[in-house]
Protein backbone atom coordinates (compact mmCIF):
# COMPACT_ATOMS: atom_id res chain seq x y z
CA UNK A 1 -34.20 -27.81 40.79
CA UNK A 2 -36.12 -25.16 42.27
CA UNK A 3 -35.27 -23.32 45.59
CA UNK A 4 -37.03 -19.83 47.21
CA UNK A 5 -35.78 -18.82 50.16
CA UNK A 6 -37.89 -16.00 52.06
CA UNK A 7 -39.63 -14.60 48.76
CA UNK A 8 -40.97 -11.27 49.00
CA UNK A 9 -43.09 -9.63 46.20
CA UNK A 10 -45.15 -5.86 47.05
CA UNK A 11 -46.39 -3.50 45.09
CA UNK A 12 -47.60 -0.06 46.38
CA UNK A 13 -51.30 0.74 44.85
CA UNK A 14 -53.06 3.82 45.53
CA UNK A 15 -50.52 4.64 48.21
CA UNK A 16 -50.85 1.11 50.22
CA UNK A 17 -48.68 -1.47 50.07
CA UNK A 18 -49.56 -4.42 48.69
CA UNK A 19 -47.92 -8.05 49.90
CA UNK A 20 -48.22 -10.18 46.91
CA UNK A 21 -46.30 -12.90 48.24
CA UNK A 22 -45.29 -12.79 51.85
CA UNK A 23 -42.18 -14.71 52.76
CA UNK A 24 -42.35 -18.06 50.85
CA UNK A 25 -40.02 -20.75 50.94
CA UNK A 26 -39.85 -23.66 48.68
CA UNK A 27 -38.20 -26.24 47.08
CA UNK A 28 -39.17 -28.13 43.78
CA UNK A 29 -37.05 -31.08 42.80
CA UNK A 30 -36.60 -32.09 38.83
CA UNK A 31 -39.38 -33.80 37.50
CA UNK A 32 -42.05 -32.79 40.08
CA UNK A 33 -45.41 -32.42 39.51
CA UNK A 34 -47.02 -29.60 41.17
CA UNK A 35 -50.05 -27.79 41.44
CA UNK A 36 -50.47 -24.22 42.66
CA UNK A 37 -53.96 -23.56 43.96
CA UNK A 38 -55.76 -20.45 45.88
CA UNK A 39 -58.24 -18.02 45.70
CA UNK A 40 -58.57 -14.94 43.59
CA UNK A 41 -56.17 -12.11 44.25
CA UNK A 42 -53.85 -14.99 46.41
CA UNK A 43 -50.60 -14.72 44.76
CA UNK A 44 -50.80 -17.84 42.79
CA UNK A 45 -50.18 -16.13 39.88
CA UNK A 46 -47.05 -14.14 41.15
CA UNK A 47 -45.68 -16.55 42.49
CA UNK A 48 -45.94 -18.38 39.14
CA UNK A 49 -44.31 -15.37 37.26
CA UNK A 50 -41.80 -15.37 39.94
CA UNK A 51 -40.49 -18.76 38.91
CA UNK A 52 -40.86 -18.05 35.78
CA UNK A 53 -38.92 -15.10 35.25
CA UNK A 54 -41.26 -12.90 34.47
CA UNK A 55 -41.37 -10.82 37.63
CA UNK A 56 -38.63 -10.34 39.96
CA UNK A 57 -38.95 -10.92 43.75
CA UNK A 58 -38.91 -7.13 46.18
CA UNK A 59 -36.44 -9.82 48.45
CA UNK A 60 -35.23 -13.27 48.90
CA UNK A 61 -33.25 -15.25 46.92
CA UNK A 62 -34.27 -17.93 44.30
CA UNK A 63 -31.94 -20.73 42.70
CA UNK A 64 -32.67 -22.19 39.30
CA UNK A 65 -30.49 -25.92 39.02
CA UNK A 66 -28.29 -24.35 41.52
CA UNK A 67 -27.65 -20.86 40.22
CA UNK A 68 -28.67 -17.94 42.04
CA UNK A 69 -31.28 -16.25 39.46
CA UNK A 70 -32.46 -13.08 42.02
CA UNK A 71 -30.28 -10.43 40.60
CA UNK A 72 -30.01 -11.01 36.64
CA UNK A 73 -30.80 -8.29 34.43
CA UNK A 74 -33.18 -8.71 31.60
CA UNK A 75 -30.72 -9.88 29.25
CA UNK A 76 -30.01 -12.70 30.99
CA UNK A 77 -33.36 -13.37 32.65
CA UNK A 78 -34.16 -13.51 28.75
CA UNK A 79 -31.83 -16.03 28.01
CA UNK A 80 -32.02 -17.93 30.81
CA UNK A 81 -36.14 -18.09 30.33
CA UNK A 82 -35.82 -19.01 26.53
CA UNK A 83 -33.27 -22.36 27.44
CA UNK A 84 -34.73 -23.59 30.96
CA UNK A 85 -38.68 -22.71 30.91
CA UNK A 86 -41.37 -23.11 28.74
CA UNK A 87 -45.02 -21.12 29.28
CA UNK A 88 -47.97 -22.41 28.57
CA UNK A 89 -51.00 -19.56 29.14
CA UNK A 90 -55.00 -19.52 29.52
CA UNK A 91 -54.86 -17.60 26.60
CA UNK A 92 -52.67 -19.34 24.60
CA UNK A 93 -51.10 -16.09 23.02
CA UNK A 94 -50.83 -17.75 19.32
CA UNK A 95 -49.46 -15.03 16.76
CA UNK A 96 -52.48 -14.69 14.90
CA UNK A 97 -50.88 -14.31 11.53
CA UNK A 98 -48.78 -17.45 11.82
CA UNK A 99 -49.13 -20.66 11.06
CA UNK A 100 -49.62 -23.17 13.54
CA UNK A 101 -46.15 -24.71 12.43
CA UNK A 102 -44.31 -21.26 12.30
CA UNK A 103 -45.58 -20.60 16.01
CA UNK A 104 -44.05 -24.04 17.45
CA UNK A 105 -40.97 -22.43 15.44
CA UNK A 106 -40.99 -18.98 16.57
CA UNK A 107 -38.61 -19.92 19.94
CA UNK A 108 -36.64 -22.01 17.72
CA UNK A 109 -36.41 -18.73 15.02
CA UNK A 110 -35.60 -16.09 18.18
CA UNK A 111 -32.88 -18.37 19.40
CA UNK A 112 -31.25 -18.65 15.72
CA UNK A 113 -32.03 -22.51 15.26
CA UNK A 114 -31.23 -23.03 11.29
CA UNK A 115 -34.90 -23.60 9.01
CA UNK A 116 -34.08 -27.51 8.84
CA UNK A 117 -33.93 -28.28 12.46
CA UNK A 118 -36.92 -25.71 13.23
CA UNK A 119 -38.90 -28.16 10.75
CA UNK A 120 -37.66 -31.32 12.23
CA UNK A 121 -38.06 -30.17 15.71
CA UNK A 122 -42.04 -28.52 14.85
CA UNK A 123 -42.70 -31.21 12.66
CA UNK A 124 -41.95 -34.42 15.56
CA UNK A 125 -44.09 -32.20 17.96
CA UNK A 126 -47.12 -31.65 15.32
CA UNK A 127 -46.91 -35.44 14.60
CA UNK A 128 -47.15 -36.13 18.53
CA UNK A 129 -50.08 -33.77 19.72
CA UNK A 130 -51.88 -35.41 16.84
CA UNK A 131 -51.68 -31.68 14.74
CA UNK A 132 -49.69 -33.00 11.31
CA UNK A 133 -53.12 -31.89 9.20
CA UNK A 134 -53.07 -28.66 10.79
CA UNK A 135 -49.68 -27.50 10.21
CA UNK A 136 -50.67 -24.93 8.02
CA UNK A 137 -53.47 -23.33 9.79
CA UNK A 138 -53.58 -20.14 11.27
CA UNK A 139 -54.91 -19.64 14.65
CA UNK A 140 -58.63 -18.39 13.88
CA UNK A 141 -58.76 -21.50 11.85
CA UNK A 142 -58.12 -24.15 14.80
CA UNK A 143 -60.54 -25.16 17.57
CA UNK A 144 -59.68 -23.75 21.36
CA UNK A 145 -58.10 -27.37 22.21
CA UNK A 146 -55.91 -27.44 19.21
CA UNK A 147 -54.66 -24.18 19.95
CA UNK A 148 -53.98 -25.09 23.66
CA UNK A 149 -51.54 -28.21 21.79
CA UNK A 150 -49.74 -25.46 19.62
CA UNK A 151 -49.02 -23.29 22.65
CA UNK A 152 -47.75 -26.43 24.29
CA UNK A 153 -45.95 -27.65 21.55
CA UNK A 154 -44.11 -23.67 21.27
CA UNK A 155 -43.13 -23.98 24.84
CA UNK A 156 -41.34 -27.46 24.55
CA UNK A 157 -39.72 -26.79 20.93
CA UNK A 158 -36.64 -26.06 22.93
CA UNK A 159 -36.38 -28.85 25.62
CA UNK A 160 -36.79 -27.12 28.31
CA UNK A 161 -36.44 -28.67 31.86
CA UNK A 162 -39.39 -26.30 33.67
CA UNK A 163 -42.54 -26.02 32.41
CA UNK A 164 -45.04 -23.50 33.78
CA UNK A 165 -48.98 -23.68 33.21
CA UNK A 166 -51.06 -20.55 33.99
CA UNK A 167 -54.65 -22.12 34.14
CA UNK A 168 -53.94 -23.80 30.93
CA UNK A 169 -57.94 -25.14 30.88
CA UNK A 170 -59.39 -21.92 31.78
CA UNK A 171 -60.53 -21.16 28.14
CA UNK A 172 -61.62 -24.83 27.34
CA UNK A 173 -64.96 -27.26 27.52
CA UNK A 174 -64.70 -30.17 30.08
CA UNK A 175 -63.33 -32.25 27.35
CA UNK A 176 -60.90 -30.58 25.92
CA UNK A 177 -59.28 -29.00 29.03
CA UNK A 178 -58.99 -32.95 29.88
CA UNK A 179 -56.96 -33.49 27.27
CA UNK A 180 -55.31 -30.84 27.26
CA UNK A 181 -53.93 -32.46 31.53
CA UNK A 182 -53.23 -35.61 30.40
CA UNK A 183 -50.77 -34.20 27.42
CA UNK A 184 -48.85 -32.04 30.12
CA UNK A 185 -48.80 -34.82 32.10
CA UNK A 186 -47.29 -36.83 29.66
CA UNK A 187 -44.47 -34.83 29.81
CA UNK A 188 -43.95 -34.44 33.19
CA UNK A 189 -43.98 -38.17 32.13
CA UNK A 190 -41.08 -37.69 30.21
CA UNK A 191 -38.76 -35.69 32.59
CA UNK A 192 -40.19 -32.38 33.24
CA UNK A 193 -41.01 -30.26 35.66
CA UNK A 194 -44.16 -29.23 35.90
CA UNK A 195 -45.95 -26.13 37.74
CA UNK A 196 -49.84 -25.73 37.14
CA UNK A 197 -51.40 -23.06 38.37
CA UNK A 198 -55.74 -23.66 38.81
CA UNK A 199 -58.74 -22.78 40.37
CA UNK A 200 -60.31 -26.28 39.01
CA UNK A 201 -59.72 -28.28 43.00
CA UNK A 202 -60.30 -31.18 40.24
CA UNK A 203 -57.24 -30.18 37.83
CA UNK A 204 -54.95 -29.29 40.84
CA UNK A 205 -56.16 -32.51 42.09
CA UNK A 206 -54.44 -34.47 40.10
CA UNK A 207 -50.71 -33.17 41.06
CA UNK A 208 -48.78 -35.35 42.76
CA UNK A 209 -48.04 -32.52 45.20
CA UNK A 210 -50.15 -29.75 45.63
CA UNK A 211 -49.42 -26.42 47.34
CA UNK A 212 -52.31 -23.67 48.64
CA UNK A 213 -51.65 -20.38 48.74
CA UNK A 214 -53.53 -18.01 50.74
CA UNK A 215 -52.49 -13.91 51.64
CA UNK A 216 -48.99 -14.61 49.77
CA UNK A 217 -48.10 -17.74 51.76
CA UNK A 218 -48.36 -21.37 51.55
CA UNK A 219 -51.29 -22.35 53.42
CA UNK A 220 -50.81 -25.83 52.62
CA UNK A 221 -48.16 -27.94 51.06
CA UNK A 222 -49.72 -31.51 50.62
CA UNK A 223 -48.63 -34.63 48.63
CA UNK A 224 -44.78 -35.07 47.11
């Protein structure tokens, strides 16, 4: 599903040059489960963006289900985010002034899904993260866990086949950050691909296959 081939990624700060991620190679198949794991400042976090479209690679070459994703412009690295990946962040970047049912729609809205089928599609999801009573809340009214679920729930609304977890526990208790594993797990469960990105040696513990990444590089690529 997934394939880098010599990814480069530098930046030039304060007149240095900067190797975010130094010549990595990898390949994901559909329906892995993979954890991304490294020190602060290690290029975990590129290299998460990278496969997520949300940064672009200085060199290399990177194919998404076969197609060669390197060179799109932002139109289609749009597109081609909003059908194939969904994004699930520490933050959970909620719209504050929507309802916890009109975030799960928002993709679903963007993409020009008609108001029935966002409903249907929001509604099954609400039902299955155990969030039907709190359809109608608004994000300062839900607990830190229950926003983590809506989040999740926004970035599977459109089936996609990749889904991408930036420290999704960061901002929860013990608990809830559990929870919060086993429901992306479930879908992996189901199908999906899924990347996690942690500092928790516990979380990324718990990935079939687990990569460390150290100066830009894979360190270690264990598991699979």
């Amino acid at each position: 599903m997934i394939e880098l081939r010599d990814i480069h990624r530098t930046f030039v700060v304060g007149g240095q040059e900067v190797r975010a991620i130094d010549g990595v190679s990898l390949a994901v198949a559909s329906g892995e489960y993979l954890s991304i794991m490294g020190p602060s400042g290690s290029g975990k976090s590129t290299l998460l963006h990278i496969l997520g479209l949300l940064d672009t690679a200085s060199s290399g070459t990177y194919l998404l289900d076969g197609e060669d994703v390197t060179g799109l412009d932002e139109k289609r690295l749009a597109a081609t985010r909003s059908r194939r990946i969904g994004f699930v962040f520490q933050f959970f970047h909620l719209v504050p002034r929507l309802t916890a049912e009109e975030n799960i729609e928002l993709p679903l809205l963007l993409s020009g899904v008609a108001l029935d089928e966002r409903r249907r599609r929001s509604g099954e999801l609400l039902r299955r993260f155990g969030l039907a009573g709190r359809s109608g809340h608004r994000p300062d009214e839900l607990s830190g866990g229950q926003r983590q679920r809506v989040a999740i729930a926004r970035a599977v609304v459109n089936s996609p086949t990749l889904l991408l977890a930036d420290e999704p526990t960061g901002n929860l208790d013990r608990s809830a950050g559990g929870e919060i594993i086993a429901l992306l797990e479930e879908l992996n469960g189901d199908g999906q691909t899924l990347v996690v990105v942690t500092h928790d040696p516990e979380i990324g513990g718990r990935a079939r296959r687990r990569l460390r990444v150290v100066d830009g590089r894979i360190a270690a690529d264990s598991g699979g």
